[in-house]
Protein backbone atom coordinates (compact mmCIF):
# COMPACT_ATOMS: atom_id res chain seq x y z
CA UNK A 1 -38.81 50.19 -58.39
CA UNK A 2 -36.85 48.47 -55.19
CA UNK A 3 -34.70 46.15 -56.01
CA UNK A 4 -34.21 42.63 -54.44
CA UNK A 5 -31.85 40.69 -55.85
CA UNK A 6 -29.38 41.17 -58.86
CA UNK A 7 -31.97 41.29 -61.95
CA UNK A 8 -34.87 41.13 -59.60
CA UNK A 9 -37.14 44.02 -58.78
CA UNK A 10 -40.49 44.52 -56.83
CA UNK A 11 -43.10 47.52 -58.01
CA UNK A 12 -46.11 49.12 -56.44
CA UNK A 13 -48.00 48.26 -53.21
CA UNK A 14 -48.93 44.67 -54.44
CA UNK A 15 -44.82 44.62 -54.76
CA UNK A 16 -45.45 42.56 -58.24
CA UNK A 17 -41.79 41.10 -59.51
CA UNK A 18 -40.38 41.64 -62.51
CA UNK A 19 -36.96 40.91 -64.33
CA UNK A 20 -34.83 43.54 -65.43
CA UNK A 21 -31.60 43.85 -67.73
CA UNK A 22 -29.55 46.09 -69.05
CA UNK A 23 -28.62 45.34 -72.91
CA UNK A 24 -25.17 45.34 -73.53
CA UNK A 25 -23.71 48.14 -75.32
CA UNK A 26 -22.67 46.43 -78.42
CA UNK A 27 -25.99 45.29 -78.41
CA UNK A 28 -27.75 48.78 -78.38
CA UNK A 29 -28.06 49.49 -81.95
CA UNK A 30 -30.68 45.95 -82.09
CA UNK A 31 -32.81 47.64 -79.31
CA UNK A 32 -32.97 51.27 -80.62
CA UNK A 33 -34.04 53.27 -77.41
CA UNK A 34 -34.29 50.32 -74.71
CA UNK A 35 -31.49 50.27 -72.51
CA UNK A 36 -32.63 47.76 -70.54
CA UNK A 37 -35.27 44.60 -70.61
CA UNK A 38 -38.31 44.27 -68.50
CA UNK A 39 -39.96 41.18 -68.07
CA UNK A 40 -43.10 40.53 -65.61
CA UNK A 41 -42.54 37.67 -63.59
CA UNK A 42 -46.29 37.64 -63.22
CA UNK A 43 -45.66 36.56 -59.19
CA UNK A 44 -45.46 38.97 -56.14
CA UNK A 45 -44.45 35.90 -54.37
CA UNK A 46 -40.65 36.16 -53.84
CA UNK A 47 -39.43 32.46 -53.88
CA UNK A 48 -41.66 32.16 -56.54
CA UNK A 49 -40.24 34.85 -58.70
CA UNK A 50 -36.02 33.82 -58.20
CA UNK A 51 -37.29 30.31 -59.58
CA UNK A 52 -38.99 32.08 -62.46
CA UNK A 53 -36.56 34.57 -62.52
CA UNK A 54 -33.82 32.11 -63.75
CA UNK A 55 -35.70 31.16 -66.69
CA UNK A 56 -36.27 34.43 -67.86
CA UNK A 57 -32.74 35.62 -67.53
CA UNK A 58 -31.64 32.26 -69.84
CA UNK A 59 -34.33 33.33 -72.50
CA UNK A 60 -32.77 36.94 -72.63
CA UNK A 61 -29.37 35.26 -73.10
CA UNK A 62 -30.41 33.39 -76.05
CA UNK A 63 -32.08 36.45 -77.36
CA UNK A 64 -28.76 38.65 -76.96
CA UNK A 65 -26.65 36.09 -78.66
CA UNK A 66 -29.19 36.02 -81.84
CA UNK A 67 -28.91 39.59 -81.68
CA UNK A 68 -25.43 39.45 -81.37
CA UNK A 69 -25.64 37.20 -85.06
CA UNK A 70 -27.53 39.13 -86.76
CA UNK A 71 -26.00 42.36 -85.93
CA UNK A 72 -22.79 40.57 -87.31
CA UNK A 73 -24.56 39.43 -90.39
CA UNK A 74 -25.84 42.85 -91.00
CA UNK A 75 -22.15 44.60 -90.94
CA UNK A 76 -21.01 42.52 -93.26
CA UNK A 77 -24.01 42.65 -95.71
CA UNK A 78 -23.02 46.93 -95.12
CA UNK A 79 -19.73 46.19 -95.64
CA UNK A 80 -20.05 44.26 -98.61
CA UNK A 81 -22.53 46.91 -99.95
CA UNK A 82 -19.98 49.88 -99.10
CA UNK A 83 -19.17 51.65 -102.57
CA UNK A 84 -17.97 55.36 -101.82
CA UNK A 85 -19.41 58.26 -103.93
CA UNK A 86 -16.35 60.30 -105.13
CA UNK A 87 -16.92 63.88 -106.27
CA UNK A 88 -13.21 64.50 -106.69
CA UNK A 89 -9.84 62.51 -107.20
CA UNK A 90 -6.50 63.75 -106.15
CA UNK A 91 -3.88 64.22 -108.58
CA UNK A 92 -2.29 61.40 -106.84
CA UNK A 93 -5.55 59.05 -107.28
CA UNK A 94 -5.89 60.09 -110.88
CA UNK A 95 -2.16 59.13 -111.66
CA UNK A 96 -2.33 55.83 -109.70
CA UNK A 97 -5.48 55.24 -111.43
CA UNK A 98 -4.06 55.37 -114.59
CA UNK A 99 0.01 53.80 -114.05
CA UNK A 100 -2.38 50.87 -112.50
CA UNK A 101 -4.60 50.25 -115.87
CA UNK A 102 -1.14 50.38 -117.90
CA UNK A 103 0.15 47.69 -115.33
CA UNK A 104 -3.05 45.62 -115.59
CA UNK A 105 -3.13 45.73 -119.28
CA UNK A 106 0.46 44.74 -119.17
CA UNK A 107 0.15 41.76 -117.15
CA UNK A 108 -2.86 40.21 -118.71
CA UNK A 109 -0.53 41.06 -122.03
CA UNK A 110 1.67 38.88 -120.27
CA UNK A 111 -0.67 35.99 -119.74
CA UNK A 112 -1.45 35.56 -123.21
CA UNK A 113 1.43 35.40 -124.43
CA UNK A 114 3.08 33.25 -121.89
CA UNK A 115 0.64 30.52 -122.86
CA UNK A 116 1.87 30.92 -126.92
CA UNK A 117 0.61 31.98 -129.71
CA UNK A 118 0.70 30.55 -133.24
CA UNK A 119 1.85 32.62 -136.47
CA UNK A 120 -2.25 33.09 -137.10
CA UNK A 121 -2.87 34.37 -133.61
CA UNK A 122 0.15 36.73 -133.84
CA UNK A 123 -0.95 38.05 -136.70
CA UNK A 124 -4.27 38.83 -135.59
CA UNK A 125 -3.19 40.39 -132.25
CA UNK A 126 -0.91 42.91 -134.36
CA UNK A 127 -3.73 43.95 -136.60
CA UNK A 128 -5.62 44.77 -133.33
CA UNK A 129 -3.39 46.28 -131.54
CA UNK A 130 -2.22 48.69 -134.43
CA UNK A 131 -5.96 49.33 -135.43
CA UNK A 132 -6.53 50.27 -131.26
CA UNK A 133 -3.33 52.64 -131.62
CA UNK A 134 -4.78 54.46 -134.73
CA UNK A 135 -8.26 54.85 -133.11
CA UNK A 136 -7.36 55.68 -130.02
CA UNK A 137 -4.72 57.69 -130.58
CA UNK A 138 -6.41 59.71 -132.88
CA UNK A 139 -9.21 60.40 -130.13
CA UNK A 140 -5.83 61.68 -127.69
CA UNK A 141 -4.76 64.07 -130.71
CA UNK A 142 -8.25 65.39 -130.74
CA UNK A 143 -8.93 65.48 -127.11
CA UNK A 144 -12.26 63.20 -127.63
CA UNK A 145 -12.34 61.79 -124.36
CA UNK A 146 -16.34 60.50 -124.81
CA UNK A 147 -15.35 57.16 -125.77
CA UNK A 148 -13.07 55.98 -122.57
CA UNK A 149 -15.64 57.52 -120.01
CA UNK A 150 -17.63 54.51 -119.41
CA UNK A 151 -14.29 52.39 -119.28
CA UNK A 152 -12.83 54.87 -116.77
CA UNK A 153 -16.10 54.29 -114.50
CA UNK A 154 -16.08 50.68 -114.75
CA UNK A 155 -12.73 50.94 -113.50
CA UNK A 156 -13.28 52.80 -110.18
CA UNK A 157 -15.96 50.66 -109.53
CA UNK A 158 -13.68 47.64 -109.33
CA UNK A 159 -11.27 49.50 -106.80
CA UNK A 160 -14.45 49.97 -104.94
CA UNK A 161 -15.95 53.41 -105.39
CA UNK A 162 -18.36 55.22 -107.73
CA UNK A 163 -18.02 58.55 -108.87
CA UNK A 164 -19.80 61.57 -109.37
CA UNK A 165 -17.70 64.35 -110.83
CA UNK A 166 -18.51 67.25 -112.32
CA UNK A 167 -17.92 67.92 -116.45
CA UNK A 168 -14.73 69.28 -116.25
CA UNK A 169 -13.27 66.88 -113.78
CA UNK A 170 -14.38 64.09 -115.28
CA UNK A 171 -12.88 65.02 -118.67
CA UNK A 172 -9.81 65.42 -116.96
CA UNK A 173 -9.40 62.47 -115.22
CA UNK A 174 -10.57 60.53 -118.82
CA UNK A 175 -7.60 62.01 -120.61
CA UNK A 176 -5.37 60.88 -118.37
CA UNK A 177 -6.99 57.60 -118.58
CA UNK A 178 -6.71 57.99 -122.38
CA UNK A 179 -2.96 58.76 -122.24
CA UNK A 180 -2.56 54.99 -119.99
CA UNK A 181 -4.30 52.70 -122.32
CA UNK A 182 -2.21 54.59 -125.78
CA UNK A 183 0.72 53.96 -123.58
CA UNK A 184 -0.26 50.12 -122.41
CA UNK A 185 -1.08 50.01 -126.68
CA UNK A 186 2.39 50.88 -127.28
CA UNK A 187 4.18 48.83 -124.88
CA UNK A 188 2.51 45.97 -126.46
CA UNK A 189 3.28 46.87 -130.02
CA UNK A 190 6.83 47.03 -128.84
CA UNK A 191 6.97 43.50 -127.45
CA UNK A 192 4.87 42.99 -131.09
CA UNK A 193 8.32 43.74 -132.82
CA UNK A 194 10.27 42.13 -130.46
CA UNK A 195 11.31 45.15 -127.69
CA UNK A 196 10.43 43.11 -124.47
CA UNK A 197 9.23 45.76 -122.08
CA UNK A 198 9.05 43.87 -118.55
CA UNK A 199 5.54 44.38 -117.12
CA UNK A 200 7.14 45.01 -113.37
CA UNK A 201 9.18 47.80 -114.53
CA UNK A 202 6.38 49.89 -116.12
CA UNK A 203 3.93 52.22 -114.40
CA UNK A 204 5.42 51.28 -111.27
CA UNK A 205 2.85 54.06 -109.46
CA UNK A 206 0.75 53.19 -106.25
CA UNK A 207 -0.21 49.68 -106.12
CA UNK A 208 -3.85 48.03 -106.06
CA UNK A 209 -4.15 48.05 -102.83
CA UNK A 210 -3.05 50.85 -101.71
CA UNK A 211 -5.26 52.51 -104.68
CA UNK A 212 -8.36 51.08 -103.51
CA UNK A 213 -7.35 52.48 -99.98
CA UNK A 214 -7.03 55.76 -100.87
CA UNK A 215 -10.39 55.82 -102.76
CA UNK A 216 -12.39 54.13 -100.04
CA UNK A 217 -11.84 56.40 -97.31
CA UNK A 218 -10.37 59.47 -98.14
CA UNK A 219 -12.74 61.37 -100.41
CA UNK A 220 -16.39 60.08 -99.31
CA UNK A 221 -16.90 60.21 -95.57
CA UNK A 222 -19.83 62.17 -95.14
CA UNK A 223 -20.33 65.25 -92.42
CA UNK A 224 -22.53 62.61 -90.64
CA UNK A 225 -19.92 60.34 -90.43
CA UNK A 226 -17.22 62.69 -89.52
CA UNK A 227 -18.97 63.64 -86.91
CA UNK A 228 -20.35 60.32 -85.37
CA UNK A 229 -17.13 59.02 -85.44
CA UNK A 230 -15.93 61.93 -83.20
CA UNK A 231 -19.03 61.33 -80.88
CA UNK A 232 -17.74 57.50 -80.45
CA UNK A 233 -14.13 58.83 -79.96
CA UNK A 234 -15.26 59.36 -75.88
CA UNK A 235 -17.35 56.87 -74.02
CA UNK A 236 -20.57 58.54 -72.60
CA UNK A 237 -19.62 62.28 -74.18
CA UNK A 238 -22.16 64.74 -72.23
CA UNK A 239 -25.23 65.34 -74.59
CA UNK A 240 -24.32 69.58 -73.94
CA UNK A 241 -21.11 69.00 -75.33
CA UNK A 242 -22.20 66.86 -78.56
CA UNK A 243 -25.09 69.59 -79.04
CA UNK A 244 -22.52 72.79 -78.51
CA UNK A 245 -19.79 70.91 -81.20
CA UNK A 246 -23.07 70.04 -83.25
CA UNK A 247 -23.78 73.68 -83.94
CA UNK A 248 -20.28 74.88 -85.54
CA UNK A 249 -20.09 71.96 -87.56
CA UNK A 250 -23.41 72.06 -89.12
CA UNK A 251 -22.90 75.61 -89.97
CA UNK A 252 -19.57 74.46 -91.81
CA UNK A 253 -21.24 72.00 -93.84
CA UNK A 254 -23.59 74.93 -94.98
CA UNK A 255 -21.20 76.87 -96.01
CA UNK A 256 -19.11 73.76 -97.62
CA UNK A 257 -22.26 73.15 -99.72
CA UNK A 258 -22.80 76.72 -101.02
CA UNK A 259 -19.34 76.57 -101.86
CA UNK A 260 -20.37 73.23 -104.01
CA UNK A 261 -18.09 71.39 -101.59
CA UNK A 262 -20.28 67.73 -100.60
CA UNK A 263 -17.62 66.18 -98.29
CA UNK A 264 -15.51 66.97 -95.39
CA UNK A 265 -12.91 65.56 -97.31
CA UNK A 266 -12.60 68.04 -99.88
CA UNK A 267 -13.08 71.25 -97.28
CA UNK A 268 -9.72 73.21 -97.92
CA UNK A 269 -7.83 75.80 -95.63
CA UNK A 270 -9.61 78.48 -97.39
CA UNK A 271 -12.91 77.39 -96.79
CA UNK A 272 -12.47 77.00 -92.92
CA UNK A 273 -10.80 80.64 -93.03
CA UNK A 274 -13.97 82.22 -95.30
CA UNK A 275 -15.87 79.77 -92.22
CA UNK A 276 -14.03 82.16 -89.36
CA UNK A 277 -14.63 85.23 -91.17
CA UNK A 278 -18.51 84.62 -91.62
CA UNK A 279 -18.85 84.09 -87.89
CA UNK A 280 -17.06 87.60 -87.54
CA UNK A 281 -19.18 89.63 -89.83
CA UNK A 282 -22.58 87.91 -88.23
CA UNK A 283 -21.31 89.96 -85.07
CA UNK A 284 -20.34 86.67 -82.83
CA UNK A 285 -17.80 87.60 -80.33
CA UNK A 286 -14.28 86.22 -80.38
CA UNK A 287 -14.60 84.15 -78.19
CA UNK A 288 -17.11 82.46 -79.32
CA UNK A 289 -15.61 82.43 -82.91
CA UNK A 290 -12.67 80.81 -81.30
CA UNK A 291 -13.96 78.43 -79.41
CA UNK A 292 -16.30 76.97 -82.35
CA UNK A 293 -13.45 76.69 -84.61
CA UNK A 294 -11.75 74.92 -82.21
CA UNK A 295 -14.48 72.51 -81.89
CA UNK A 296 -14.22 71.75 -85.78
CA UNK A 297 -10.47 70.97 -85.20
CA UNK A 298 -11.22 68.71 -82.98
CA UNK A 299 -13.51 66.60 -84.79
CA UNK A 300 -11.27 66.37 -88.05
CA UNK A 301 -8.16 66.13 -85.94
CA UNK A 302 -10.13 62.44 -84.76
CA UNK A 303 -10.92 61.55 -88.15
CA UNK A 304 -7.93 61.85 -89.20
CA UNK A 305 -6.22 60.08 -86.21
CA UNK A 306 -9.19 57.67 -87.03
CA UNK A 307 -8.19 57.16 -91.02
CA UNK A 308 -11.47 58.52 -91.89
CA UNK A 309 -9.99 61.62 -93.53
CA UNK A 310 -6.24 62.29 -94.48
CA UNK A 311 -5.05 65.82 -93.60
CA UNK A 312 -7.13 68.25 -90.83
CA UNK A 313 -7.79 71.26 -93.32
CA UNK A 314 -8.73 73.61 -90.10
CA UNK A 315 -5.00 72.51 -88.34
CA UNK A 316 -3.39 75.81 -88.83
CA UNK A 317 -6.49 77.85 -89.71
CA UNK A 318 -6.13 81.15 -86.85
CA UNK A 319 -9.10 82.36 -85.45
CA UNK A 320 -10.04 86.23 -84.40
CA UNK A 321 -7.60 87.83 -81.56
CA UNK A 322 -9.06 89.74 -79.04
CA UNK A 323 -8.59 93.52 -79.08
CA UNK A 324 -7.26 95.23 -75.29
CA UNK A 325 -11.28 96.28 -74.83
CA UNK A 326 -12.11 92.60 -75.39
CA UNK A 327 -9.11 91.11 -72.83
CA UNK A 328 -10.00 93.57 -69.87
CA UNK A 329 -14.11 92.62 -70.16
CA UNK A 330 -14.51 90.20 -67.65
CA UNK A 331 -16.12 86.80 -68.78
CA UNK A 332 -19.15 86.78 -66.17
CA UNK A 333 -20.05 89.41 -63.99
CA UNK A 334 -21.79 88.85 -60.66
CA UNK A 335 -25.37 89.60 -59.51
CA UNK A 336 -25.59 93.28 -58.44
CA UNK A 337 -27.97 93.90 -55.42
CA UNK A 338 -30.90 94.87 -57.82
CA UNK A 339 -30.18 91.27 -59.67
CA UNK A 340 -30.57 89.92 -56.02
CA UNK A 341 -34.07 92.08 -54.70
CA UNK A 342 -35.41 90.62 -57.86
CA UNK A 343 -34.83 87.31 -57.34
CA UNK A 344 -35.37 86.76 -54.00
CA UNK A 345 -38.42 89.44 -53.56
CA UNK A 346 -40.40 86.91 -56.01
CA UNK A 347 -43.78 85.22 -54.57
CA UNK A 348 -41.38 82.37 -53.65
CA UNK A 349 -39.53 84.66 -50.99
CA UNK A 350 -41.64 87.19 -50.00
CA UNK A 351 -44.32 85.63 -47.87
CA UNK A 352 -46.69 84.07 -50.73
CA UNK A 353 -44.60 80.99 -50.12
CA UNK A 354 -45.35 79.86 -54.33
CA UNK A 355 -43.73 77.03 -56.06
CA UNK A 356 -42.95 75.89 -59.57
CA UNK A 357 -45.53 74.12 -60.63
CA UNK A 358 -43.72 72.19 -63.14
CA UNK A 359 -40.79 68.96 -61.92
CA UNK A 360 -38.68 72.15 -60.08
CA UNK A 361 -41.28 72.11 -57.29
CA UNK A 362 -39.30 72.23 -53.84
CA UNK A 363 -36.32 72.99 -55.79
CA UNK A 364 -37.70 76.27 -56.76
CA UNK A 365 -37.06 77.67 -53.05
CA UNK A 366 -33.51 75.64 -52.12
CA UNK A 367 -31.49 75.92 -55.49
CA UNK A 368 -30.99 79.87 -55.74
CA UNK A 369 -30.48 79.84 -51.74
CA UNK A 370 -28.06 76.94 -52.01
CA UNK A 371 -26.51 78.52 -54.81
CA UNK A 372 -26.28 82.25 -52.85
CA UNK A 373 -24.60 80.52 -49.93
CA UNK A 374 -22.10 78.50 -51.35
CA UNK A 375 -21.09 79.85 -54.67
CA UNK A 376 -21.17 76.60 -55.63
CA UNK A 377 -22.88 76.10 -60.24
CA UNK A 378 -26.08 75.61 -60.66
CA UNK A 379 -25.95 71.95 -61.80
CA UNK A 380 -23.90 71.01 -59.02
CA UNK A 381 -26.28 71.84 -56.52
CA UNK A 382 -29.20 70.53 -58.79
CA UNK A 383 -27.58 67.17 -58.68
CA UNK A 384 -27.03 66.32 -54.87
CA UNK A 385 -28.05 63.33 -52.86
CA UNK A 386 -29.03 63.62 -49.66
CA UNK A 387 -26.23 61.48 -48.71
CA UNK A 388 -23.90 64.84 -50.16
CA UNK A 389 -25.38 66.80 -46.84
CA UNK A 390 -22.50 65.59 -44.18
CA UNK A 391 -21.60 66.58 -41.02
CA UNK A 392 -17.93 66.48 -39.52
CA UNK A 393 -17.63 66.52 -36.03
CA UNK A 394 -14.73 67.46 -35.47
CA UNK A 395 -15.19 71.05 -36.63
CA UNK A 396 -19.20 71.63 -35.65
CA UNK A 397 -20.10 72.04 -39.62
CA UNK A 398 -22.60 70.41 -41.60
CA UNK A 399 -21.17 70.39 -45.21
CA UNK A 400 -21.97 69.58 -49.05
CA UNK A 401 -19.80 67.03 -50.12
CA UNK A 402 -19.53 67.61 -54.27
CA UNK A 403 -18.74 64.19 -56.31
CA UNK A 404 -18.92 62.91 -59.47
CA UNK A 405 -22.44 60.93 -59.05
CA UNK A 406 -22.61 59.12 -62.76
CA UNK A 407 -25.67 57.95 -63.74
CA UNK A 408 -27.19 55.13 -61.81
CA UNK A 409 -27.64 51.20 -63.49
CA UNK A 410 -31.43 51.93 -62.17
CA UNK A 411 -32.83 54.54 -64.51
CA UNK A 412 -36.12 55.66 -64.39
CA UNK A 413 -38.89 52.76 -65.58
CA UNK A 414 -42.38 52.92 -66.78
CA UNK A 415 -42.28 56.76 -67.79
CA UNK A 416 -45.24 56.01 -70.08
CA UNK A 417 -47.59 54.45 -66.78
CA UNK A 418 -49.06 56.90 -64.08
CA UNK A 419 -47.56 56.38 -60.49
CA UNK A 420 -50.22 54.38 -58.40
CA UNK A 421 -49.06 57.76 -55.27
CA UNK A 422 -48.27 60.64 -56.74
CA UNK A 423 -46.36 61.35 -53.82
CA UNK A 424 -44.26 58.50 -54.09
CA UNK A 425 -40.64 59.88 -55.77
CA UNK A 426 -37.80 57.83 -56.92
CA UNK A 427 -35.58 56.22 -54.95
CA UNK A 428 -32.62 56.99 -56.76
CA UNK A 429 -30.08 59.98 -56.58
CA UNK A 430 -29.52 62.27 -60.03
CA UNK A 431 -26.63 60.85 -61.88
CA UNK A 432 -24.26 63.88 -63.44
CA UNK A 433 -20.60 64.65 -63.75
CA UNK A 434 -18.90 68.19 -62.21
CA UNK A 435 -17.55 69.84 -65.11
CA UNK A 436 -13.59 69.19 -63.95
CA UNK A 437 -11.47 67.60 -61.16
CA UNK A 438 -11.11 70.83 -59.30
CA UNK A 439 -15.04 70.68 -58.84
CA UNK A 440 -15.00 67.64 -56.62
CA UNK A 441 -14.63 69.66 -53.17
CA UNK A 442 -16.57 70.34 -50.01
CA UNK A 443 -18.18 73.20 -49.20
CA UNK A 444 -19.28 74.34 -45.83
CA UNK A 445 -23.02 75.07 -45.35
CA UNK A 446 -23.79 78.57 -44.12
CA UNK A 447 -25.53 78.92 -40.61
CA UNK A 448 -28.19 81.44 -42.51
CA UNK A 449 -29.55 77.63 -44.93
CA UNK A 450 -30.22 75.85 -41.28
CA UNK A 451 -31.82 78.71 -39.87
CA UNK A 452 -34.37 78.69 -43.17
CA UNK A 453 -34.71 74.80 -42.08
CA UNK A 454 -32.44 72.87 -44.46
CA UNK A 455 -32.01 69.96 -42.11
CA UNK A 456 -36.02 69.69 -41.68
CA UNK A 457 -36.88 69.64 -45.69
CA UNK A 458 -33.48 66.92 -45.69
CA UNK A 459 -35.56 65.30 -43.15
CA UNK A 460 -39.20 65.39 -44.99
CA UNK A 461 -37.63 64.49 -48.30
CA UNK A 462 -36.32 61.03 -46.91
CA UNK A 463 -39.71 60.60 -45.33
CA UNK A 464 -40.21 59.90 -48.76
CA UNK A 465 -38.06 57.30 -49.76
CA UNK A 466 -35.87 59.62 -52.06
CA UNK A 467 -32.00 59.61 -51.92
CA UNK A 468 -31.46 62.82 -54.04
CA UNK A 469 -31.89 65.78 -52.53
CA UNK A 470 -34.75 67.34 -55.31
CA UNK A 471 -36.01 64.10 -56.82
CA UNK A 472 -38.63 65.48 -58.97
CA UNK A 473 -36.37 67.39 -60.96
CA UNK A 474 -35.92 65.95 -64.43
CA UNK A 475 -33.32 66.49 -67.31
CA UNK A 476 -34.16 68.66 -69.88
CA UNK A 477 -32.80 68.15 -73.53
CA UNK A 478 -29.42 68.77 -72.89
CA UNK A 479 -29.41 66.76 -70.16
CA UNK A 480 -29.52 69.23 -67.32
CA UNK A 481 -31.00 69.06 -64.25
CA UNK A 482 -30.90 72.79 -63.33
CA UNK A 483 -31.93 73.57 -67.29
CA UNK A 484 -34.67 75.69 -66.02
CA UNK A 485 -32.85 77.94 -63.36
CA UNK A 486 -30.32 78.40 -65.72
């Protein structure tokens, strides 16, 4: 697709115009899978098209901003909806829980009686209040915790979360519930016989609001979440790097669940050491071990800075050391000469002149050579533009100039029609990042790659209209270029 102007584009021989824009990222989520929109302008006729084009480019504006509205109305319809499922409560969240219900009795204690109450009134509160004490109290001698259950739930619903404990925990967290309202029951029988008990000064635990923060967001983030939200934490993250942190935290979760552990939130220091030691009896190499607990640090570590999570349970978890045999292996060792016949005495090299038949093509031949030549990774030659072959004239020496080439505003269009020439490539260069700042270099190009005819397949490849130097490669589901050399 050539472009001709901003948003307009020409395809094909008949050079038919069409409008193209890219959505917005915080429009995405309304167009899953559609980073951009395509419009026929139904015209090849250029002066034609920027008058139509115009119109079409208002239309998509008025489309994005009711996009924009309803993706607004449907976060806060979410967030309005949002009620966390707890399966545990701290024994800070149970004791808030219940100093708040004694300070919420209190003050609604305080209400009535601030607006009076006649000698028939005041008798009929203290009969209520005393037959409460007796009942209820009698339930706290006996430990019959039944009864206040439902209350309790009805409770943590109003602070905005539901809960789903098991047995034991939630018969524990009711008796400590039971214990508040006997104590709230007292208080008032005290102010009964005159004792004022100021309402301020009782049960002066963690406020509403802080209450309703703690139960909103530190027990029920799920692994999903956890993890999305440490996807987000970097613009663009490379797809290989969300897959390889992907793998160690998924296996986590397993283990979390067969532990009868449902949220990240509740994973303890234990369970991320029993996590390292499982990796070491399946056989994986330290390193390995070490680097995928790392990669769980990292993700809680930005939960936690993001106030999804309060405490990083894998912080000062330790992960295998490497024994003396271990340190003196070396990471990668090079291609001995037999490594070498093999690959290049294949029916690409020796005479037969064979090529991939799948998108490696051309590539097939250049990449190991390039690769042989100039030491340079595999992606990194994968992903040149022709515009990365340079020569410098003041030393004689045709070079590869390696850059950061992100990924171009024109991605590839109409995947899903058939090309009217095969033959035809795309115009556009790979996009892909080197994997650090010391990659971005130059590297000189061996006499031996001009004498094989580098220069002359350079040549023949802009003959087609292509600006990277092995346009029919294609990324592969980790985003690779070079995914199948590798």
């Amino acid at each position: 697709m050539k472009q001709i102007a901003e948003h307009l584009y020409a395809r094909g021989k008949s050079g038919k115009l069409y409008c193209r824009v890219r959505v917005p990222s915080k429009l995405r989520p309304a167009y899953p899978r559609k980073p951009e929109i395509i419009r026929a302008l139904g015209t090849s006729d250029r002066r034609e098209g920027k008058a139509l084009l115009i119109t079409e480019l208002a239309a998509i504006q008025q489309e994005f901003a009711l996009k924009e509205r309803e993706l607004a109305v449907k976060a806060s319809q979410r967030a309005q909806r949002s009620v966390r499922r707890l399966t545990a409560l701290t024994e800070q969240q149970v004791q808030a829980m219940a100093s708040n219900w004694v300070h919420q009795s209190l003050l609604a204690d305080d209400l009535q009686r601030s607006h009076g109450l006649d000698d028939e009134d005041f008798e009929s509160l203290n009969d209520q209040l005393q037959q409460q004490r007796q009942e209820l109290g009698r339930l706290l001698a006996q430990g019959k915790v039944e009864p206040i259950v439902p209350a309790m739930r009805s409770f943590l619903h109003l602070l905005g979360a539901e809960v789903d404990l098991n047995p034991e925990h939630e018969r524990q967290v009711a008796y400590k519930l039971l214990e508040a309202v006997v104590q709230a029951l007292d208080v008032r029988i005290d102010r009964q016989a005159g004792r004022v008990k100021p309402s301020a000064t009782m049960a002066p635990g963690m406020n509403i609001t802080d209450l309703k923060k703690s139960l909103s967001i530190h027990q029920g983030a799920t692994w999903a979440e956890v993890f999305a939200k440490w996807v987000k934490h970097v613009d663009d993250r490379p797809k290989p790097t969300v897959i390889a942190a992907q793998t160690p935290w998924r296996e986590l979760e397993h283990l979390a669940r067969a532990a009868g552990v449902k949220y990240p939130g509740q994973v303890t220091k234990e369970l991320v050491n029993e996590f390292v030691e499982a990796m070491a009896r399946r056989g994986l190499a330290t390193v390995t071990i070490n680097e995928r607990l790392a990669k769980v640090k990292a993700i809680y570590k930005v939960a936690v800075g993001r106030m999804l999570l309060e405490v990083n349970p894998a912080q000062d978890v330790l992960g295998r050391g490497k024994s003396a045999r271990e340190k003196r292996r070396k990471k990668r060792l090079p291609f001995d000469q037999s490594d070498l016949n093999t690959i290049f005495g294949c029916s690409i090299y020796n005479g037969e002149h064979k090529r991939s038949q799948g998108s490696s093509k051309e590539a097939s031949y250049w990449i190991p050579l390039l690769m042989y030549y100039t030491g340079a990774r595999t992606e990194e030659v994968a992903g040149l533009a022709l515009e990365d072959l340079a020569y410098d004239a003041l030393v004689n020496c045709w070079y590869l100039n390696l850059v950061d080439r992100p990924e171009p505003d024109d991605a590839e269009l109409f995947d899903d029609e058939e090309d009217e020439n095969e033959d035809v490539v795309k115009a556009e260069a790979h996009g892909r990042l080197l994997k650090n700042a010391a990659s971005i270099r130059r590297v000189p190009v061996a006499q031996e790659l001009l004498d094989l005819g580098l220069l002359r397949y350079v040549e023949w490849v802009k003959s087609k209209g292509a600006k990277a130097l092995f346009p029919t490669l294609k990324k592969d589901f980790h985003g690779k270029l070079s995914g199948s050399f590798s």
